[in-house]
PDB file of N, CA and C in Angstrom:
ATOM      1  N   UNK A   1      16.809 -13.984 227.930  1.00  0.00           N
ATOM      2  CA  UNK A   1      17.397 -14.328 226.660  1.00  0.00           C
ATOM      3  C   UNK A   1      17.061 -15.762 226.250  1.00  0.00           C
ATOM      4  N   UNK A   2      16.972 -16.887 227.135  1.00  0.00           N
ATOM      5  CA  UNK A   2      16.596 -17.830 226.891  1.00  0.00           C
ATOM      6  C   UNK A   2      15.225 -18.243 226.025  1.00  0.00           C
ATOM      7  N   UNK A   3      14.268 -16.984 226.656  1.00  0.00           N
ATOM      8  CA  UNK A   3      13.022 -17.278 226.090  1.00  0.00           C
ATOM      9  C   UNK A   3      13.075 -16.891 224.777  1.00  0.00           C
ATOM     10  N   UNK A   4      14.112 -15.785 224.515  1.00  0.00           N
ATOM     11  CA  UNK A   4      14.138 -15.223 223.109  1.00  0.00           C
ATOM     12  C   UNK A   4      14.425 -16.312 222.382  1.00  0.00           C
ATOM     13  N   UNK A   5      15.975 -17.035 222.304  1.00  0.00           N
ATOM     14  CA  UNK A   5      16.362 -18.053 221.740  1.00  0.00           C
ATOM     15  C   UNK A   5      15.044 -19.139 221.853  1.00  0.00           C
ATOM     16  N   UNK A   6      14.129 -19.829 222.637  1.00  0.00           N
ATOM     17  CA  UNK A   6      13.463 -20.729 222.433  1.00  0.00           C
ATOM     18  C   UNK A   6      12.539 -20.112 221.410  1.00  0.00           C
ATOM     19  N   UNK A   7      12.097 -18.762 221.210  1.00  0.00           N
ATOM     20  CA  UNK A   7      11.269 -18.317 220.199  1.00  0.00           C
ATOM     21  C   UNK A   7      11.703 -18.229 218.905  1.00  0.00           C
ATOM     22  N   UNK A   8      13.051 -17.936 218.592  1.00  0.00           N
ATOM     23  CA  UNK A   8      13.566 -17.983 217.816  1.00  0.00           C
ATOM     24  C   UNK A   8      13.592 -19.443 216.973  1.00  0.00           C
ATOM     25  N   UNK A   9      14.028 -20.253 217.720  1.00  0.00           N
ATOM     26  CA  UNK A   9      13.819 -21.917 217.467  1.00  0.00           C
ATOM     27  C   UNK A   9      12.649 -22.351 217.051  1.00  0.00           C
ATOM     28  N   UNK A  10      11.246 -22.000 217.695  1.00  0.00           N
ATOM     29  CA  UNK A  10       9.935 -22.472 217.261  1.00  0.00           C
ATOM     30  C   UNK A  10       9.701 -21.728 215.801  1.00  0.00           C
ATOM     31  N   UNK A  11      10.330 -20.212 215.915  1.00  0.00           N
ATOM     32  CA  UNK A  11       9.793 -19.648 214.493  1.00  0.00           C
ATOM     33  C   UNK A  11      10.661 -19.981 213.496  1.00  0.00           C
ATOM     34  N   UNK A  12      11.884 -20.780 213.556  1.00  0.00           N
ATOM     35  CA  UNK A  12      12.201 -21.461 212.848  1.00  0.00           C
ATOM     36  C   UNK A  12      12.099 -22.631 212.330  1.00  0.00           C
ATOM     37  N   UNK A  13      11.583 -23.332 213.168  1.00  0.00           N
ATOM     38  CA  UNK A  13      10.452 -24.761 212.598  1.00  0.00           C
ATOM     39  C   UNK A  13       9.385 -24.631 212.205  1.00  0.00           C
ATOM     40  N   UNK A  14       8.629 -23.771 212.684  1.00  0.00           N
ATOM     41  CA  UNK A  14       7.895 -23.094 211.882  1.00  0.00           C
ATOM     42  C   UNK A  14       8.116 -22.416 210.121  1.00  0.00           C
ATOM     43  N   UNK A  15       8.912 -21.565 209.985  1.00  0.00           N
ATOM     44  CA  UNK A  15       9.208 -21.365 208.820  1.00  0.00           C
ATOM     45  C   UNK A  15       9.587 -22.991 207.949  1.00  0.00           C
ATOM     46  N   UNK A  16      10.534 -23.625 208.347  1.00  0.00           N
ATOM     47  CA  UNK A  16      10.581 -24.642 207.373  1.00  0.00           C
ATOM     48  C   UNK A  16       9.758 -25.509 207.189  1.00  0.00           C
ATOM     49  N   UNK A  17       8.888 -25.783 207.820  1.00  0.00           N
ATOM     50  CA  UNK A  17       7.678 -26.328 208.400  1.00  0.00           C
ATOM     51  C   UNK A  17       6.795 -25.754 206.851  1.00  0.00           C
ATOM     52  N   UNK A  18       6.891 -24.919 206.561  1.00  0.00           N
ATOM     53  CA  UNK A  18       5.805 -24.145 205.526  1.00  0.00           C
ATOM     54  C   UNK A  18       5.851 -24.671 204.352  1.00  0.00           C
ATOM     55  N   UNK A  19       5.132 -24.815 203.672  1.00  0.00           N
ATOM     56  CA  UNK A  19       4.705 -25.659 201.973  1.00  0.00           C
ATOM     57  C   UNK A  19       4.824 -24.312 200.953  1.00  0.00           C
ATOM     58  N   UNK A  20       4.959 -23.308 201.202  1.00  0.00           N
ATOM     59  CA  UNK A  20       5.067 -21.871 200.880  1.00  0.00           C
ATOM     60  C   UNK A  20       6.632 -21.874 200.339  1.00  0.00           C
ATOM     61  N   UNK A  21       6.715 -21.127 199.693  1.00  0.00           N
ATOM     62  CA  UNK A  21       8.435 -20.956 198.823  1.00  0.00           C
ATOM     63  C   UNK A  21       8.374 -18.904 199.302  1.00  0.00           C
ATOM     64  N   UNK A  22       6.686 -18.785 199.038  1.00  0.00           N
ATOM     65  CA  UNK A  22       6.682 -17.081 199.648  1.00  0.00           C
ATOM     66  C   UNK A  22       6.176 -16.982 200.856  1.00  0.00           C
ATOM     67  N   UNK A  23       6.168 -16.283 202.113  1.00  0.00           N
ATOM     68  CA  UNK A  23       5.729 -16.334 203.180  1.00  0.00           C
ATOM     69  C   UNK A  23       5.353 -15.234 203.774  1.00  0.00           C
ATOM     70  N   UNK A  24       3.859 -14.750 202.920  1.00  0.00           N
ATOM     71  CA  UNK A  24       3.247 -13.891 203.448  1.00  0.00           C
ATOM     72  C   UNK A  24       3.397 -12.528 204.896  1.00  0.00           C
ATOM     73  N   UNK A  25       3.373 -13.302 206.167  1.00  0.00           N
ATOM     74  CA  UNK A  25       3.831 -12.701 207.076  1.00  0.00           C
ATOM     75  C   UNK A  25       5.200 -12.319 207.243  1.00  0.00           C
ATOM     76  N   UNK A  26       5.859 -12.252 206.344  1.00  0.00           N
ATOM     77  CA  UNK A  26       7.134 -12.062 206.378  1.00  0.00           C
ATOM     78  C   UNK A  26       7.528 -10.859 205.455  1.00  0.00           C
ATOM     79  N   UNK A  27       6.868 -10.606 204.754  1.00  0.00           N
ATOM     80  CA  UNK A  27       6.533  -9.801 203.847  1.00  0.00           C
ATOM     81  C   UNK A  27       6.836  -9.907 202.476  1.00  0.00           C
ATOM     82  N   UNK A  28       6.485 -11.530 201.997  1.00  0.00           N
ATOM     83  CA  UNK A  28       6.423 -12.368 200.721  1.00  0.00           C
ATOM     84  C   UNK A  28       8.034 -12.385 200.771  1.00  0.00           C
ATOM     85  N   UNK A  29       8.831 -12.735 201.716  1.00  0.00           N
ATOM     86  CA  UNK A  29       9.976 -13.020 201.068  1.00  0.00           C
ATOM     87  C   UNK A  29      10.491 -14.411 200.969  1.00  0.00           C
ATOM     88  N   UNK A  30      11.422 -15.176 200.463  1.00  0.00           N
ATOM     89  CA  UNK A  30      11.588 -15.889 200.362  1.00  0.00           C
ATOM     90  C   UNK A  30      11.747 -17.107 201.568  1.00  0.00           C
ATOM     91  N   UNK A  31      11.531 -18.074 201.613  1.00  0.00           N
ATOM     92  CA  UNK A  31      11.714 -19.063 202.749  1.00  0.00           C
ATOM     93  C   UNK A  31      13.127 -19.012 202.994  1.00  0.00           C
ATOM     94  N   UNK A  32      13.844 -19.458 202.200  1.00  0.00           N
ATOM     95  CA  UNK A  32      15.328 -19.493 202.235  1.00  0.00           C
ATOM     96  C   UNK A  32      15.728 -18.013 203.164  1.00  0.00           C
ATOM     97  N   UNK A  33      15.207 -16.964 202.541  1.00  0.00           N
ATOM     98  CA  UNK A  33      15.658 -15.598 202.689  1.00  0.00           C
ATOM     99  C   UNK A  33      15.496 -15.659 204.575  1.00  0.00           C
ATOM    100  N   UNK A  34      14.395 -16.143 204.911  1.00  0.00           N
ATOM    101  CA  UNK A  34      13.805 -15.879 206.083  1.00  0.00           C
ATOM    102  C   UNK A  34      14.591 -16.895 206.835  1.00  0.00           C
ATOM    103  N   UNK A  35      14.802 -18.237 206.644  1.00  0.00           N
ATOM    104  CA  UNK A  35      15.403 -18.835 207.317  1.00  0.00           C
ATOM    105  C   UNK A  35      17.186 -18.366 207.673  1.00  0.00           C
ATOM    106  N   UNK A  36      17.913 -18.121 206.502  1.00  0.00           N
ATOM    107  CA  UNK A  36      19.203 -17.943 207.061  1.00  0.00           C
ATOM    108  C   UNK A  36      18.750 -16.513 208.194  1.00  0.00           C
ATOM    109  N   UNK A  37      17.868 -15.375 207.758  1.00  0.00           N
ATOM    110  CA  UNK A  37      17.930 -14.233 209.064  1.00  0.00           C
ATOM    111  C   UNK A  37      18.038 -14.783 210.344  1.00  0.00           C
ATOM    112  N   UNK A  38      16.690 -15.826 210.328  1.00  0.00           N
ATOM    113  CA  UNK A  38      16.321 -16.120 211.419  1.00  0.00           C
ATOM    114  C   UNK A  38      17.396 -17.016 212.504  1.00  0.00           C
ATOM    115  N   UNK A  39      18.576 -17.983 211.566  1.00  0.00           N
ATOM    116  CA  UNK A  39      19.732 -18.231 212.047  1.00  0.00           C
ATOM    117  C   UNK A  39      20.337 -17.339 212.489  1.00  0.00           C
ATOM    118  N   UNK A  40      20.479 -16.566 211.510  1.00  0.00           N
ATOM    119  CA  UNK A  40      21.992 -15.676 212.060  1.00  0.00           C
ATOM    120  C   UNK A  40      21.577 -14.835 213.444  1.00  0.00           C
ATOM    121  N   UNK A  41      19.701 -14.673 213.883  1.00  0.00           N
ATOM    122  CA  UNK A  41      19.660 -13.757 214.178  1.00  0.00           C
ATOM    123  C   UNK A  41      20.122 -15.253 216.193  1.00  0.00           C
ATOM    124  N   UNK A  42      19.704 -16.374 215.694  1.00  0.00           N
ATOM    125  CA  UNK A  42      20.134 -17.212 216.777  1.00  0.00           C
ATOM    126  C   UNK A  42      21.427 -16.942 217.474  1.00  0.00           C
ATOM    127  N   UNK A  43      22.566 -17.251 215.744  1.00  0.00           N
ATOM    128  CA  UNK A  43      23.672 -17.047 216.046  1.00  0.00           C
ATOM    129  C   UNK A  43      24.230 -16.091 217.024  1.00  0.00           C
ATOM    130  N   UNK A  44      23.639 -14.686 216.541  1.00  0.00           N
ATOM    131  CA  UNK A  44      23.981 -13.779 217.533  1.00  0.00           C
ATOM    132  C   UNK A  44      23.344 -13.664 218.927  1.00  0.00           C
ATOM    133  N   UNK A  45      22.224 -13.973 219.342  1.00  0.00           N
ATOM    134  CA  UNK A  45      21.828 -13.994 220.179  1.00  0.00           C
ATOM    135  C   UNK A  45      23.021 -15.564 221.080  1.00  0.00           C
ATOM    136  N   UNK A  46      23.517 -16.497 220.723  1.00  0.00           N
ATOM    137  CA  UNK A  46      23.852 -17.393 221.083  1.00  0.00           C
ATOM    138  C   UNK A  46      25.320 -16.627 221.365  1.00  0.00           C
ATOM    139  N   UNK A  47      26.184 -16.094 220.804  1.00  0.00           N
ATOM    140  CA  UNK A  47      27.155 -15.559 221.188  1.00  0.00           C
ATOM    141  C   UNK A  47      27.219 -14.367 221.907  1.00  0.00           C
ATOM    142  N   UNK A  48      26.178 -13.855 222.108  1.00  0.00           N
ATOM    143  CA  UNK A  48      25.598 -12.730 223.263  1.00  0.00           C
ATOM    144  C   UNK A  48      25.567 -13.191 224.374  1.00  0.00           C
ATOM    145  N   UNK A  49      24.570 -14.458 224.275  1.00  0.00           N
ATOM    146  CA  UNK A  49      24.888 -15.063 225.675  1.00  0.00           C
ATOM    147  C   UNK A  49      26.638 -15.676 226.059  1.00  0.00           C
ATOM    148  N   UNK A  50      26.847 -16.236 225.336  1.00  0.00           N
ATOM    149  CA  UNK A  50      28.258 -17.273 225.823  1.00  0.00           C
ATOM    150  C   UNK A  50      29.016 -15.751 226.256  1.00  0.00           C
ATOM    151  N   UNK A  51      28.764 -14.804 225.907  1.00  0.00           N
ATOM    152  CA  UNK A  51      30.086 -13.411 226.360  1.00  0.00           C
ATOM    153  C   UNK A  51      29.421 -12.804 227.734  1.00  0.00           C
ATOM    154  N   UNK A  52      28.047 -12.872 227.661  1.00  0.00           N
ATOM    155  CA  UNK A  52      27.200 -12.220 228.693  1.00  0.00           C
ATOM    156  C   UNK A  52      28.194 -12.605 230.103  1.00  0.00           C
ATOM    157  N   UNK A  53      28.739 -11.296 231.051  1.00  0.00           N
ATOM    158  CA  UNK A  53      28.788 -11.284 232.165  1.00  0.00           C
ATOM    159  C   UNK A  53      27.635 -11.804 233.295  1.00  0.00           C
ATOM    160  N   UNK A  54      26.895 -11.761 232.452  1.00  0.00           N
ATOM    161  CA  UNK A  54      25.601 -11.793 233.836  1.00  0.00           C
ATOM    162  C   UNK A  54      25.163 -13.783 233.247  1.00  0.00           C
ATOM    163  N   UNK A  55      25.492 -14.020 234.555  1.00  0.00           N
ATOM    164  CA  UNK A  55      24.797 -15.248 234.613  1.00  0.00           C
ATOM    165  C   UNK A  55      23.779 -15.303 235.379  1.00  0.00           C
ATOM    166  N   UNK A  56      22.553 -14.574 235.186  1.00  0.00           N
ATOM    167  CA  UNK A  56      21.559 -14.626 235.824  1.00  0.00           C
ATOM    168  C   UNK A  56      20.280 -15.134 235.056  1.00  0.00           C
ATOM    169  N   UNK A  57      19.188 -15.985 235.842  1.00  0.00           N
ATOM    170  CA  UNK A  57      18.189 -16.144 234.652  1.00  0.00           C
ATOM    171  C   UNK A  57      17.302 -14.781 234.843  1.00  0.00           C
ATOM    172  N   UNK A  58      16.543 -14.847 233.872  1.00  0.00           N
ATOM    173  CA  UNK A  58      15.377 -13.756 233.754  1.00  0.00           C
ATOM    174  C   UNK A  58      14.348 -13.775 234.554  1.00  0.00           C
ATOM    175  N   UNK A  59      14.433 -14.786 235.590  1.00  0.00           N
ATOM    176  CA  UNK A  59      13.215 -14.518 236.565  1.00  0.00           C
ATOM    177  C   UNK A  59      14.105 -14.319 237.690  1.00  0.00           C
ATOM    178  N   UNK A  60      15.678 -14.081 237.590  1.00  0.00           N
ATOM    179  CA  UNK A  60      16.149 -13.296 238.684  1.00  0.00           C
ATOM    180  C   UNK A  60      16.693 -12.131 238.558  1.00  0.00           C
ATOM    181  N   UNK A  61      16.515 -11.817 237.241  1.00  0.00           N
ATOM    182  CA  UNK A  61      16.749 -10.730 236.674  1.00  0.00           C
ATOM    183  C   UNK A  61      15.557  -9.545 237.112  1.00  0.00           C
ATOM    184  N   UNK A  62      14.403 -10.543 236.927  1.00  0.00           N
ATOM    185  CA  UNK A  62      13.477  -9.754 237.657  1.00  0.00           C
ATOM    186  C   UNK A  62      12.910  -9.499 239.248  1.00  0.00           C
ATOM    187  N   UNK A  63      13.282 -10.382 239.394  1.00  0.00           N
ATOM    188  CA  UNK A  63      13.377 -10.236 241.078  1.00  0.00           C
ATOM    189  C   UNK A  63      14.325  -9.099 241.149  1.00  0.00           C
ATOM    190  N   UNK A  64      15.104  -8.965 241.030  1.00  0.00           N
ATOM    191  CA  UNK A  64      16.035  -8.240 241.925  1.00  0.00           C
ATOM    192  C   UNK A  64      15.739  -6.721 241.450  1.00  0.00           C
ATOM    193  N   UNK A  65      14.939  -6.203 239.608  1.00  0.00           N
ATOM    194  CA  UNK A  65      14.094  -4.967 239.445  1.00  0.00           C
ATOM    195  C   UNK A  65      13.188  -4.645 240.760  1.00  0.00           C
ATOM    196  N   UNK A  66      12.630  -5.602 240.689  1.00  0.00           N
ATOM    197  CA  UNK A  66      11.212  -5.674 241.585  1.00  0.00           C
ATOM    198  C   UNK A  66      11.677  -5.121 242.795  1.00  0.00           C
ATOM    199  N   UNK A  67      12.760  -5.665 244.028  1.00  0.00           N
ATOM    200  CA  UNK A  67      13.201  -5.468 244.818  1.00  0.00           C
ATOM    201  C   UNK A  67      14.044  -4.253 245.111  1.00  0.00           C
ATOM    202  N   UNK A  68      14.831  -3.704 243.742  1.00  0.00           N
ATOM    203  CA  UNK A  68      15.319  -2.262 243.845  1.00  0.00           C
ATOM    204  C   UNK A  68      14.295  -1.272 243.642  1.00  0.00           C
ATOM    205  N   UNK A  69      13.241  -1.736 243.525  1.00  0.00           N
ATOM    206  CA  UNK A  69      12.281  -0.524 242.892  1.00  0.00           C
ATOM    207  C   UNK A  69      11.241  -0.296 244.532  1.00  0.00           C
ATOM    208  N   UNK A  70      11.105  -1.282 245.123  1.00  0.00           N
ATOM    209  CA  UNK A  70      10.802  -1.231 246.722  1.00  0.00           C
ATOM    210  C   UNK A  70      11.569  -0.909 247.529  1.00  0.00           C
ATOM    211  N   UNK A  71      13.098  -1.170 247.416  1.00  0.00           N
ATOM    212  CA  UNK A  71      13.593  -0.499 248.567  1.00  0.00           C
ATOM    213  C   UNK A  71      13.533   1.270 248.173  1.00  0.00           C
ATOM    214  N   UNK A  72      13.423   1.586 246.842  1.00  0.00           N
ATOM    215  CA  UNK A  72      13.550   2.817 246.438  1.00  0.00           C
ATOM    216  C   UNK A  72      12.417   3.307 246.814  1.00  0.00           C
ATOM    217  N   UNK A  73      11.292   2.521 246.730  1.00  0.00           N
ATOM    218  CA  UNK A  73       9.692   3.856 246.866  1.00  0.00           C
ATOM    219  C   UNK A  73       8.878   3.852 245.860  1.00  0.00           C
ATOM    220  N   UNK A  74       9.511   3.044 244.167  1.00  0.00           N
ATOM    221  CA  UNK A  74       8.846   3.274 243.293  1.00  0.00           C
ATOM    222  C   UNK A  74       7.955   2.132 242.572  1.00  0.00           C
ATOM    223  N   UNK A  75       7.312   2.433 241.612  1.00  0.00           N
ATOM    224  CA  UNK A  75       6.410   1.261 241.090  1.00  0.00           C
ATOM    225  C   UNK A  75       7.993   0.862 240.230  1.00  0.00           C
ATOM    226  N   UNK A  76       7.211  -0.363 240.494  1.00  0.00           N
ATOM    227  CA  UNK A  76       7.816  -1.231 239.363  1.00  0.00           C
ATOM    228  C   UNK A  76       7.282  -1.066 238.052  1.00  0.00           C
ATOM    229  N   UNK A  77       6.100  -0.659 237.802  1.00  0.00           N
ATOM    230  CA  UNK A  77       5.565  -1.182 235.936  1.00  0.00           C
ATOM    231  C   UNK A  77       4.680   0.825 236.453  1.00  0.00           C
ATOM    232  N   UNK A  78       4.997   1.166 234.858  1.00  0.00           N
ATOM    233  CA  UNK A  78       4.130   2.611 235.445  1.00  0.00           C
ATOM    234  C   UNK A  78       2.905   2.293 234.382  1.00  0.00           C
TER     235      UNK A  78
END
């Protein structure tokens, strides 16, 4: 989740960052339009985490896939 939120952050400096009022990759919508999504979409991701039971990071999140999928027998990635 962390990495999400740091992506979220760059594509939001990014967007304001733009000399554009329309923003093509976005699908010509407005800057404004794109920026509050791209907040709110922080927001929620930011209160996802603060409720999240799991205090784990994502590279122990993956360790421990990796490790149930060996004691089981199976691939990890098919």
């Amino acid at each position: 989740m962390n990495k999400e939120l740091e992506e979220l952050y760059a594509e939001l400096e990014k967007v304001k960052s733009s000399n554009d009022e329309y923003l093509p990759e976005y699908g010509y919508s407005t800057k404004d339009e794109i920026v509050q999504l791209i907040e709110e979409d922080i927001k929620d991701l930011e209160e996802e985490m603060n409720n999240s039971e799991c205090f784990c990071s994502d590279d122990e999140i993956e360790m421990e896939r990796t490790s149930l999928c060996m004691s089981l027998g199976i691939s990890r990635y098919c």
